[in-house]
C-alpha atoms as a PDB file:
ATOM      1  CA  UNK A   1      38.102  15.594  31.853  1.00  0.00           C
ATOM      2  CA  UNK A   2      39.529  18.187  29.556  1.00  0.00           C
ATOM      3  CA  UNK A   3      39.186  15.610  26.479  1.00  0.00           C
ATOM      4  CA  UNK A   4      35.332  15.046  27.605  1.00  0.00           C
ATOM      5  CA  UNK A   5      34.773  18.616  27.446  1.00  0.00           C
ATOM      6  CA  UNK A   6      36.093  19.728  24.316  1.00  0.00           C
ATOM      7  CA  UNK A   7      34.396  16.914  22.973  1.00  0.00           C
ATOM      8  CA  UNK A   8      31.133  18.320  24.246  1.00  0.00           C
ATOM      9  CA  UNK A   9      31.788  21.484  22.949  1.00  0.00           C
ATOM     10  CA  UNK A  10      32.364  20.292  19.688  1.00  0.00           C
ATOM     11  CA  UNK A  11      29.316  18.292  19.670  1.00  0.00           C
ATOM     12  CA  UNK A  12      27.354  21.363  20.624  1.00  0.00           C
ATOM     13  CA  UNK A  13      28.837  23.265  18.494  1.00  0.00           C
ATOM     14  CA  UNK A  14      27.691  21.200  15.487  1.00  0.00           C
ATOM     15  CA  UNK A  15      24.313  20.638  17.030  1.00  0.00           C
ATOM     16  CA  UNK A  16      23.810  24.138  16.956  1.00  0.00           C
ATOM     17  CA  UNK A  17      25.000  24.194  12.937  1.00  0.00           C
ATOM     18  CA  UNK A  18      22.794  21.608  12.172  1.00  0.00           C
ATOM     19  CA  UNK A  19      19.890  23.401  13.305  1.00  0.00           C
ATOM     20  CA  UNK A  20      20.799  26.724  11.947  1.00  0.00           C
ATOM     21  CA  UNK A  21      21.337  25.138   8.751  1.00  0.00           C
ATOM     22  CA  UNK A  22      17.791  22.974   8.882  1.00  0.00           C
ATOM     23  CA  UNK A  23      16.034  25.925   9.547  1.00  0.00           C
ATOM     24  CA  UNK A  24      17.450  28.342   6.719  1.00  0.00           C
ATOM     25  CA  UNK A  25      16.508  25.039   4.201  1.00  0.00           C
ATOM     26  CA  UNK A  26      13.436  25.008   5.848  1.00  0.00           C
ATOM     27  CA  UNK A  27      12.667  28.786   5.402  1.00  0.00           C
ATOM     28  CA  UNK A  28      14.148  27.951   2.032  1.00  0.00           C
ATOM     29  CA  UNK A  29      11.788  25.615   0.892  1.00  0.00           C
ATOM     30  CA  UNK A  30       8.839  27.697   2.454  1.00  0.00           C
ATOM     31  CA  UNK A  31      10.260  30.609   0.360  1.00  0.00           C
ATOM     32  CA  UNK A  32      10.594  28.612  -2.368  1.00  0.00           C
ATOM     33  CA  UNK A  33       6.422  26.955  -1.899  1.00  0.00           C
ATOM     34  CA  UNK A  34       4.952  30.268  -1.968  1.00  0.00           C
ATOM     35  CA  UNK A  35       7.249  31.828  -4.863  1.00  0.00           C
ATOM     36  CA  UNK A  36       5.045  32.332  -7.922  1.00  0.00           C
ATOM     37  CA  UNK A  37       1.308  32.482  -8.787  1.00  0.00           C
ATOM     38  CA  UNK A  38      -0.681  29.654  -7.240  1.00  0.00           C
ATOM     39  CA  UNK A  39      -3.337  27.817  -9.232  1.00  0.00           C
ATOM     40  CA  UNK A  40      -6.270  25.359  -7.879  1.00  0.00           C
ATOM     41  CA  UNK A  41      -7.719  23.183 -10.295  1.00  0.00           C
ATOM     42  CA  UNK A  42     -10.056  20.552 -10.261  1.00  0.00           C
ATOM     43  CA  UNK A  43     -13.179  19.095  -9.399  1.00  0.00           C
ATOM     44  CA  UNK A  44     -15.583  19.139  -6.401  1.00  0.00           C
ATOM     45  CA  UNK A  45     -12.950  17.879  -3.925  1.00  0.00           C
ATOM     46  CA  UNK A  46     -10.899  20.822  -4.407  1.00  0.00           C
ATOM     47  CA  UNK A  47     -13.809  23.800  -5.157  1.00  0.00           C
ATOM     48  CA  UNK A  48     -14.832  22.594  -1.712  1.00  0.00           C
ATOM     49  CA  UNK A  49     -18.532  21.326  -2.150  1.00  0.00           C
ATOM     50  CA  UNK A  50     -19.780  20.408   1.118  1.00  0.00           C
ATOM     51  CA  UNK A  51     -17.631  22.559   3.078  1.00  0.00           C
ATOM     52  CA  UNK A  52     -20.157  25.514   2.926  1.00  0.00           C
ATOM     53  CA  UNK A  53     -19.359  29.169   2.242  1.00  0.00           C
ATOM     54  CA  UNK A  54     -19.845  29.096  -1.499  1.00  0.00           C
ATOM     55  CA  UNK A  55     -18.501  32.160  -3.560  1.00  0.00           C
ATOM     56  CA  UNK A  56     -21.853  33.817  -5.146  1.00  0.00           C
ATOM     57  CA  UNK A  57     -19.806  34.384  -8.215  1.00  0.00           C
ATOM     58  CA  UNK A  58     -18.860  30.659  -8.715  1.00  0.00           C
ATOM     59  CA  UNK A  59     -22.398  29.643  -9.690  1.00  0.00           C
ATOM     60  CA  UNK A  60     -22.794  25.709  -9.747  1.00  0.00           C
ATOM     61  CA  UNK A  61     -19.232  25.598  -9.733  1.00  0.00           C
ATOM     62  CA  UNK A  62     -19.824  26.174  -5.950  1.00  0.00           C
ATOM     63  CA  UNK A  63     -15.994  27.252  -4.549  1.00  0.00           C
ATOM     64  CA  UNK A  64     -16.028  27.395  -1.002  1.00  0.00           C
ATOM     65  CA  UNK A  65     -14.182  29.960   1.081  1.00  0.00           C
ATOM     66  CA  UNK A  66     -13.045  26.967   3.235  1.00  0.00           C
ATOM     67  CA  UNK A  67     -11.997  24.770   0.700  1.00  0.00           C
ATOM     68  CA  UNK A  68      -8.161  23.792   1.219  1.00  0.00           C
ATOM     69  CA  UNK A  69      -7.121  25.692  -1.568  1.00  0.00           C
ATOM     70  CA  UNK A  70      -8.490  29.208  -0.389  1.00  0.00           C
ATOM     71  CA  UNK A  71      -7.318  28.230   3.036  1.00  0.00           C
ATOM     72  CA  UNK A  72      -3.567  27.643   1.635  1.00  0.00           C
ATOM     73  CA  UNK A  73      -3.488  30.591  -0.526  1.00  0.00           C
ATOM     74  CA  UNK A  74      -4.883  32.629   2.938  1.00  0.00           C
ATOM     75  CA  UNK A  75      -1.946  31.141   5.010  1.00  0.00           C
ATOM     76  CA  UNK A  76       0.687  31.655   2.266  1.00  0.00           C
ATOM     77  CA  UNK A  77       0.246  34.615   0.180  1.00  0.00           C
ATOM     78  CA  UNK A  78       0.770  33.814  -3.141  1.00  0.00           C
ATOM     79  CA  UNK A  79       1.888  36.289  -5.986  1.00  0.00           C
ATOM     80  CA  UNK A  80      -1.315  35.423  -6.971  1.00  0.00           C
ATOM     81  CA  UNK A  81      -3.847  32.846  -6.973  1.00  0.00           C
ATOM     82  CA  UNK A  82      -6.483  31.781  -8.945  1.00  0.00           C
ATOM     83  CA  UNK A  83      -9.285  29.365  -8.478  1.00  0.00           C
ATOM     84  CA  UNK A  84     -11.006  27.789 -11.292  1.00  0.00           C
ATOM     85  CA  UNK A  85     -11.973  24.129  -9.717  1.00  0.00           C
ATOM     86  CA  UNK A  86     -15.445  23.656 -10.413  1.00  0.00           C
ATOM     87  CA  UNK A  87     -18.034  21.241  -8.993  1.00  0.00           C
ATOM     88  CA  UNK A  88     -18.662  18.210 -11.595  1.00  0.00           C
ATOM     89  CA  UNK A  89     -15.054  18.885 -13.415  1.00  0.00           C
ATOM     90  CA  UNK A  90     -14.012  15.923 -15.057  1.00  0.00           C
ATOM     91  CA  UNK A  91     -10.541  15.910 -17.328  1.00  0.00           C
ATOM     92  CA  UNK A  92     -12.249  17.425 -20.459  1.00  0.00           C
ATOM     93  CA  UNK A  93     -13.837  20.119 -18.761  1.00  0.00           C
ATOM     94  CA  UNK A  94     -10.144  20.861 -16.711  1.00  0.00           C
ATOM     95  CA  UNK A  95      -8.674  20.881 -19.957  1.00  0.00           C
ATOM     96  CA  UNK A  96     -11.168  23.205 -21.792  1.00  0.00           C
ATOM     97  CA  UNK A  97     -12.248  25.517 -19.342  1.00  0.00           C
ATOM     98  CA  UNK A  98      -9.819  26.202 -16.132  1.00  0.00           C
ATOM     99  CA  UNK A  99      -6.171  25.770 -17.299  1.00  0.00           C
ATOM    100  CA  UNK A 100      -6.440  29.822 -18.697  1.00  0.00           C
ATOM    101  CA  UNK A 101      -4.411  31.357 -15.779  1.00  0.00           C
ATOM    102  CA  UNK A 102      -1.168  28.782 -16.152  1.00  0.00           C
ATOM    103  CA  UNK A 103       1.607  30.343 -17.409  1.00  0.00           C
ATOM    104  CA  UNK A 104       5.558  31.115 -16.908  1.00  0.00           C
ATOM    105  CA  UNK A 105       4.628  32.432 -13.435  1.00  0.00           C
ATOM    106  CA  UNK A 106       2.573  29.735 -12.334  1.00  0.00           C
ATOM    107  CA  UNK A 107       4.923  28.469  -9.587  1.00  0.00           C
ATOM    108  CA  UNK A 108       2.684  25.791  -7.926  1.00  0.00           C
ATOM    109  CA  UNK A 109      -0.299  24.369  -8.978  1.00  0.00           C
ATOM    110  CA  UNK A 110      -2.723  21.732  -7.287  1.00  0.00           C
ATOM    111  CA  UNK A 111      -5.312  19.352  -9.164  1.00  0.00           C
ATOM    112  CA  UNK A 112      -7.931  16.623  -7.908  1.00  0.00           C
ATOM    113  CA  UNK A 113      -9.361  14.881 -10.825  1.00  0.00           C
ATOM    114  CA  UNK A 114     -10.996  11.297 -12.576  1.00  0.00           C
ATOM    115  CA  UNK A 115     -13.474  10.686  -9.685  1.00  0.00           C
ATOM    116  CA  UNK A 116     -15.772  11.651 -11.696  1.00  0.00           C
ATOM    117  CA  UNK A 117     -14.484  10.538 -15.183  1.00  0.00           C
ATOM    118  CA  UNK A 118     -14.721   7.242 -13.818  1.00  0.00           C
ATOM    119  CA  UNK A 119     -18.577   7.662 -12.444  1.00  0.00           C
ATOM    120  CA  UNK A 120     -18.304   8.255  -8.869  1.00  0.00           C
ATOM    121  CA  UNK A 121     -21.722   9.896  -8.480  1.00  0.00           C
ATOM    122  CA  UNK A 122     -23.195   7.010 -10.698  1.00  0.00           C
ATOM    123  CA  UNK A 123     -21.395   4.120  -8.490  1.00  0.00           C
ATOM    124  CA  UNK A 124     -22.846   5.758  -4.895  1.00  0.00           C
ATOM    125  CA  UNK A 125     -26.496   6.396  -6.553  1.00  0.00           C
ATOM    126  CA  UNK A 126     -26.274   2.452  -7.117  1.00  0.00           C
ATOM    127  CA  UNK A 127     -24.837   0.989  -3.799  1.00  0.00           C
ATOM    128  CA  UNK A 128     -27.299   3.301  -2.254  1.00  0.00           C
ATOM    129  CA  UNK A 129     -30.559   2.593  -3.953  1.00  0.00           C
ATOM    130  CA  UNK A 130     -29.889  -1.077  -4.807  1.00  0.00           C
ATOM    131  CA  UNK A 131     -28.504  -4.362  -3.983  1.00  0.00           C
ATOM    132  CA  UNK A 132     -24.799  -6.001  -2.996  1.00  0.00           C
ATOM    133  CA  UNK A 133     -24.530  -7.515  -6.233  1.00  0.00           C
ATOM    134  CA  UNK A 134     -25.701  -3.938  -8.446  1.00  0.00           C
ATOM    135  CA  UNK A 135     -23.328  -2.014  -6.285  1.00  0.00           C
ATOM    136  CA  UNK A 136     -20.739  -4.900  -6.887  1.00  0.00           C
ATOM    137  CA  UNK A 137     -20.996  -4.978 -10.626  1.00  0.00           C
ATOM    138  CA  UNK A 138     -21.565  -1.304 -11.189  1.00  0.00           C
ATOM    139  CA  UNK A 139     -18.708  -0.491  -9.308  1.00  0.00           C
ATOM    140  CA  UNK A 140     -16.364  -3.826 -11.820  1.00  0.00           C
ATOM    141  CA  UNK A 141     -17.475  -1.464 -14.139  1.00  0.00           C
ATOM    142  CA  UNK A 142     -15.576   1.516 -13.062  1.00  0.00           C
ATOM    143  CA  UNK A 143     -12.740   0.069 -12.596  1.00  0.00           C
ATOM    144  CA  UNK A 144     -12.624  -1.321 -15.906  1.00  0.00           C
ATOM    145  CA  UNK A 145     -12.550   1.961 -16.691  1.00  0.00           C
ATOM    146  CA  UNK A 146      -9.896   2.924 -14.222  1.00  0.00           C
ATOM    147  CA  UNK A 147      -7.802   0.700 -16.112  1.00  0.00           C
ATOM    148  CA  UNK A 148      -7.949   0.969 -19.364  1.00  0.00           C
ATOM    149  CA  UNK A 149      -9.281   4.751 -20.357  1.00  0.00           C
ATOM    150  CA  UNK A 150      -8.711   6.931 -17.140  1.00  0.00           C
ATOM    151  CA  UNK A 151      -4.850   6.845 -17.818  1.00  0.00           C
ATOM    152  CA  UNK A 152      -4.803   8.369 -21.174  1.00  0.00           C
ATOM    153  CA  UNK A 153      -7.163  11.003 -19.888  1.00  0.00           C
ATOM    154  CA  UNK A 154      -5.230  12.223 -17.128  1.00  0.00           C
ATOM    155  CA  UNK A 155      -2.191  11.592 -19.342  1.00  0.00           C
ATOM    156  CA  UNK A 156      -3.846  14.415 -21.395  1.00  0.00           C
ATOM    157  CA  UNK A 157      -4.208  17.148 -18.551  1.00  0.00           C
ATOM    158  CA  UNK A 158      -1.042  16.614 -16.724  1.00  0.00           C
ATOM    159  CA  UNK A 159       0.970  17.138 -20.325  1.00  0.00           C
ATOM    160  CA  UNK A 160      -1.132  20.361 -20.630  1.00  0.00           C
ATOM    161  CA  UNK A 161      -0.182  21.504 -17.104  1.00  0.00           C
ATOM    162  CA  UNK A 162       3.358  21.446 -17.777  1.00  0.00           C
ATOM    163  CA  UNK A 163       3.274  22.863 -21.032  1.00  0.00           C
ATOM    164  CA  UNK A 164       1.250  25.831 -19.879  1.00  0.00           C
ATOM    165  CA  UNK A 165       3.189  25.729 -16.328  1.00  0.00           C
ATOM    166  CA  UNK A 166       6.430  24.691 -17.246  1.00  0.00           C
ATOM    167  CA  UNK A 167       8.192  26.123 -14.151  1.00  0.00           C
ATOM    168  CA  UNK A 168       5.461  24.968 -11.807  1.00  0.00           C
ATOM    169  CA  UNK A 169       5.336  22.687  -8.849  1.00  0.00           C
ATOM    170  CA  UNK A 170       2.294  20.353  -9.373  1.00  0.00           C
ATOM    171  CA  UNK A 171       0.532  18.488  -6.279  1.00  0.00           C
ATOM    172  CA  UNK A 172      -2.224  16.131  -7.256  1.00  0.00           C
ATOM    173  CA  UNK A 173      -4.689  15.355  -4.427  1.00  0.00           C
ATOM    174  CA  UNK A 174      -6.054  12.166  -4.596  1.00  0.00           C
ATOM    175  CA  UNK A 175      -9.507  10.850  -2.747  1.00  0.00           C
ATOM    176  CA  UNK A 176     -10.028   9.424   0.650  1.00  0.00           C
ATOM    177  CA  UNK A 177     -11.600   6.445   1.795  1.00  0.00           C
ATOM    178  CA  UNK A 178     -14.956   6.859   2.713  1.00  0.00           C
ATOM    179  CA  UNK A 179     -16.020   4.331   5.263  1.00  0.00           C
ATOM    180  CA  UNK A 180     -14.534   2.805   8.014  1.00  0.00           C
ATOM    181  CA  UNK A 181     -15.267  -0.698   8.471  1.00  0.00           C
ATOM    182  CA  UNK A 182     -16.153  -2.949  11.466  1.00  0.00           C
ATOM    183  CA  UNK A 183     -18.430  -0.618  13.038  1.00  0.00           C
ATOM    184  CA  UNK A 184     -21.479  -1.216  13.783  1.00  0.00           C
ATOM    185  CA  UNK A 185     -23.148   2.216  11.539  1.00  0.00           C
ATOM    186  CA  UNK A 186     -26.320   2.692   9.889  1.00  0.00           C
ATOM    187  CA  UNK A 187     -26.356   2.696   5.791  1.00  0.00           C
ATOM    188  CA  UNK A 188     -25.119   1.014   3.661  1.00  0.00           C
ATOM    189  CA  UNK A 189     -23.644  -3.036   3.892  1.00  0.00           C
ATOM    190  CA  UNK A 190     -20.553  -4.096   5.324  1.00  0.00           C
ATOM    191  CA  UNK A 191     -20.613  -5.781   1.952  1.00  0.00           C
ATOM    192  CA  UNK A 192     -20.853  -2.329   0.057  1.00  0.00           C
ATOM    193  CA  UNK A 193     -18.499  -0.360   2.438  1.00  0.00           C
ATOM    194  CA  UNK A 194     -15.750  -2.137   1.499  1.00  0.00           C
ATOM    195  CA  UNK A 195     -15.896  -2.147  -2.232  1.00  0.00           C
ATOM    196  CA  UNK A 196     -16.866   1.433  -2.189  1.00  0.00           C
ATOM    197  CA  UNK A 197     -12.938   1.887  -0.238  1.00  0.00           C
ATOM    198  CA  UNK A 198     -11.142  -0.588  -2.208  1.00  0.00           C
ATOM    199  CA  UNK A 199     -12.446   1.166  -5.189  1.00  0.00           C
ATOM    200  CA  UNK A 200     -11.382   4.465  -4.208  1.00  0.00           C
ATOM    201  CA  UNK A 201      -7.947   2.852  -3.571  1.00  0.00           C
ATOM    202  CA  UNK A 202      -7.737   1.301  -6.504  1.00  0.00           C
ATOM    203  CA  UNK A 203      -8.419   5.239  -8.386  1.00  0.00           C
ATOM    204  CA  UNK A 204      -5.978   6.573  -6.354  1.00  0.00           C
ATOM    205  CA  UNK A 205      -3.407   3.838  -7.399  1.00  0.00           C
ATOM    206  CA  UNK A 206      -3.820   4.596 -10.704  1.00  0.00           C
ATOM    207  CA  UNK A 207      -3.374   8.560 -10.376  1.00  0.00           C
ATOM    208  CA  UNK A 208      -0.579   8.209  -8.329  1.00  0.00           C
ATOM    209  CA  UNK A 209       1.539   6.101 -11.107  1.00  0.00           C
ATOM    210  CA  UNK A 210       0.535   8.519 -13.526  1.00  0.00           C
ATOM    211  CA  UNK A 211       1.339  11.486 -11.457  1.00  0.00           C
ATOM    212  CA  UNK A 212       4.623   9.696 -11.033  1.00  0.00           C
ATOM    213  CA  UNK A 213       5.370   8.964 -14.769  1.00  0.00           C
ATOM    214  CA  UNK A 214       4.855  13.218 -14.760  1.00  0.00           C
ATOM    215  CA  UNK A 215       7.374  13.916 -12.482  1.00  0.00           C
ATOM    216  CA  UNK A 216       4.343  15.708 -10.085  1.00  0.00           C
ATOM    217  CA  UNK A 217       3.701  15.038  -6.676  1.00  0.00           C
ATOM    218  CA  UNK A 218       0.884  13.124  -5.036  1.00  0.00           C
ATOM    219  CA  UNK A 219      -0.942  14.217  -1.995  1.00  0.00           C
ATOM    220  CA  UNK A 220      -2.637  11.277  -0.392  1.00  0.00           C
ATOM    221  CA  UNK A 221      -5.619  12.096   1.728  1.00  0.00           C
ATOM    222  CA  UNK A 222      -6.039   8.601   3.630  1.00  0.00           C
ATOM    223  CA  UNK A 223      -3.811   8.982   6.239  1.00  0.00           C
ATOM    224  CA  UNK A 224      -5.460  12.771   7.198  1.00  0.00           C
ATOM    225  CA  UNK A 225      -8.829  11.262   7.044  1.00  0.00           C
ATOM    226  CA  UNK A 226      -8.025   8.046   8.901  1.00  0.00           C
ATOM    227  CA  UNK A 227     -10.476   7.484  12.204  1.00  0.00           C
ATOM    228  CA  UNK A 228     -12.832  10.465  10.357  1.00  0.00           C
ATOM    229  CA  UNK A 229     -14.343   8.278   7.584  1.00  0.00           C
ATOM    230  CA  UNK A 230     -18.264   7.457   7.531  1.00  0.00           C
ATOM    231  CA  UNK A 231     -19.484   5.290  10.316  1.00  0.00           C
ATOM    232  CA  UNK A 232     -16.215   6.537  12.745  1.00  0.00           C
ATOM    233  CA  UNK A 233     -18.245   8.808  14.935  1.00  0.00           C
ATOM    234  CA  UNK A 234     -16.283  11.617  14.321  1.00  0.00           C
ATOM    235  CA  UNK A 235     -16.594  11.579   9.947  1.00  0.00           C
ATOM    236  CA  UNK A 236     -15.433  14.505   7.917  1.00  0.00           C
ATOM    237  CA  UNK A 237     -17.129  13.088   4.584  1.00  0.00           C
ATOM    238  CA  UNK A 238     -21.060  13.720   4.305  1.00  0.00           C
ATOM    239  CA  UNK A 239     -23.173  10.531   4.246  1.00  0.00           C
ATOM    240  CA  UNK A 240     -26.058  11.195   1.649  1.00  0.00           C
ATOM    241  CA  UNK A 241     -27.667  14.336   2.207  1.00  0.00           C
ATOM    242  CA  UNK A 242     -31.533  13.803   1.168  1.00  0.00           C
ATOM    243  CA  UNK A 243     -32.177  17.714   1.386  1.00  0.00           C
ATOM    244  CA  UNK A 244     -28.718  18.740  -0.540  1.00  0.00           C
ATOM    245  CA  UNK A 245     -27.812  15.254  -2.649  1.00  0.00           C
ATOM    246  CA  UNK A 246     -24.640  17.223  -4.528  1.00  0.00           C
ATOM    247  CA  UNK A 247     -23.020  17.385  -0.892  1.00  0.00           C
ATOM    248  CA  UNK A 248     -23.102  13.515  -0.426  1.00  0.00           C
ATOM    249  CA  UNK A 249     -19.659  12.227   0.076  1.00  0.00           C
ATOM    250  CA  UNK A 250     -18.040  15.054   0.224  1.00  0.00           C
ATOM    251  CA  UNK A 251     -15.829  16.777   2.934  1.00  0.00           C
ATOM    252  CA  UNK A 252     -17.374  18.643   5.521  1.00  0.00           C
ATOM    253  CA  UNK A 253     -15.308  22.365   6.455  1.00  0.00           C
ATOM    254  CA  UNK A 254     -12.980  20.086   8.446  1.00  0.00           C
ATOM    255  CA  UNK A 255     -12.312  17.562   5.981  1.00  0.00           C
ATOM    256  CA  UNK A 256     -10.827  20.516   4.065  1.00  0.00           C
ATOM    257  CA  UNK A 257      -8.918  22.004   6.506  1.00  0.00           C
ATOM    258  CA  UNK A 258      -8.004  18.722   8.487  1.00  0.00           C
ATOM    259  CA  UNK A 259      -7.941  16.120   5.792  1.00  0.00           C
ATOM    260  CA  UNK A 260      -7.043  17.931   2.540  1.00  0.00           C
ATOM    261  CA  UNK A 261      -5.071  21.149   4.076  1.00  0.00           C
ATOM    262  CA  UNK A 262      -2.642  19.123   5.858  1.00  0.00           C
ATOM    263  CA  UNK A 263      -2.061  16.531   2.560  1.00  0.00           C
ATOM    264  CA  UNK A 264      -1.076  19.517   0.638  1.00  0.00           C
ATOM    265  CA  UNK A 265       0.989  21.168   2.626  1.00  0.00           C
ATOM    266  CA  UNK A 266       2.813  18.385   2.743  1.00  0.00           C
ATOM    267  CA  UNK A 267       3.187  18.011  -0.789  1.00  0.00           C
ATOM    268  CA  UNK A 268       2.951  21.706  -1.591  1.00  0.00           C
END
């Protein structure tokens, strides 16, 4: 009996370490997330089109006061943080007009980018307005380009990132899938659905290895926006939007704050 209990102290005892000592690493590495100047770059995903709330002084670059960015930077107080993602961005115009705020106190940065350098807007126009086999080969076509060019390109903006940043944490988001398949949902084809989501794995593939071959961290969306896709009854990602077309397949408020909030936080 006396054995039993000093072994139950003991084991108390260093259940009670362990948890003091998880939760100063974990204050630690919250302390350590928010150390720093905080910089959002990137394209639509990450201003926060579709989400609503647009800054007036953004202009087309339309940044949203609910896009996952402003909502981290509002949770976490920042040294500092600056927004510069801008509606449309693809790598050249991240590389020649937003990366002005990195610098030596730049101690996190997060990027979504190459959805658009590899036609995105071009591939939905297609699938919408015209047939399996146009949305089929239209969307060969960008991943051809996936493949071959997209690399070098992001190659390009991550190298500037940590040049500019070299102290920073970087967390590149990546794109979710847009459709969820097997329902029974009016649009587009079974047909088109799934090329459209095996496409925007395929992008997200080929970020992520770069990402890794930079020593950043990716933040997949997919798993946040699982059961809220198009067609799921409960969808976080505009369908096309006839009376405001730039929204189209974009999050909605919730897709920021449920789908790409929680994806960087956990990268972040």
């Amino acid at each position: 009996m006396r054995r039993s209990r000093i072994a139950g102290f003991l084991a108390s005892l260093l259940l009670a370490t362990g948890t003091a000592l998880a939760g100063a690493a974990t204050a630690q590495a919250s302390e350590t997330a928010v150390s720093g100047d905080y910089v959002a770059l990137g394209d639509s995903y990450s201003s926060g089109v579709g989400a609503g709330g647009y800054i007036a002084s953004s202009g087309d670059c339309k940044r949203s006061t609910k896009a996952f960015p402003q909502l981290w930077a509002a949770a976490n107080a920042p040294s500092a943080f600056h927004f510069t993602a801008c509606a449309g961005a693809r790598t050249g115009d991240v590389l020649a007009g937003q990366l002005g705020p990195l610098g030596s106190a730049t101690g996190l940065v997060s990027l979504s980018v190459g959805g658009n350098d590899a036609g995105f807007g071009d591939v939905m126009t297609t699938c919408v307005l015209q047939s399996d086999s146009s949305c089929l080969s239209r969307i060969n076509t960008a991943r051809a380009y996936v493949d071959s060019t997209l690399p070098g390109q992001l190659d390009k903006v991550y190298t500037a990132i940590r040049d500019r940043a070299p102290n920073a944490r970087v967390v590149v988001l990546g794109y979710p899938r847009f459709y969820q398949l097997g329902t029974s949902c009016l649009g587009l084809s079974e047909t088109k659905r799934k090329a459209i989501n095996d496409a925007s794995d395929h992008l997200n593939t080929a970020i992520a290895k770069r990402v890794a071959n930079h020593g950043f961290t990716f933040g997949d969306v997919r798993p946040s926006f699982a059961g809220h896709e198009i067609c799921s009854g409960s969808s976080w990602l505009h369908s096309v939007n006839w009376l405001n077309i730039g929204e189209s397949y974009h999050p909605t408020a919730a897709g920021q704050s449920g789908g790409y909030l929680p994806a960087f936080d956990r990268a972040a």
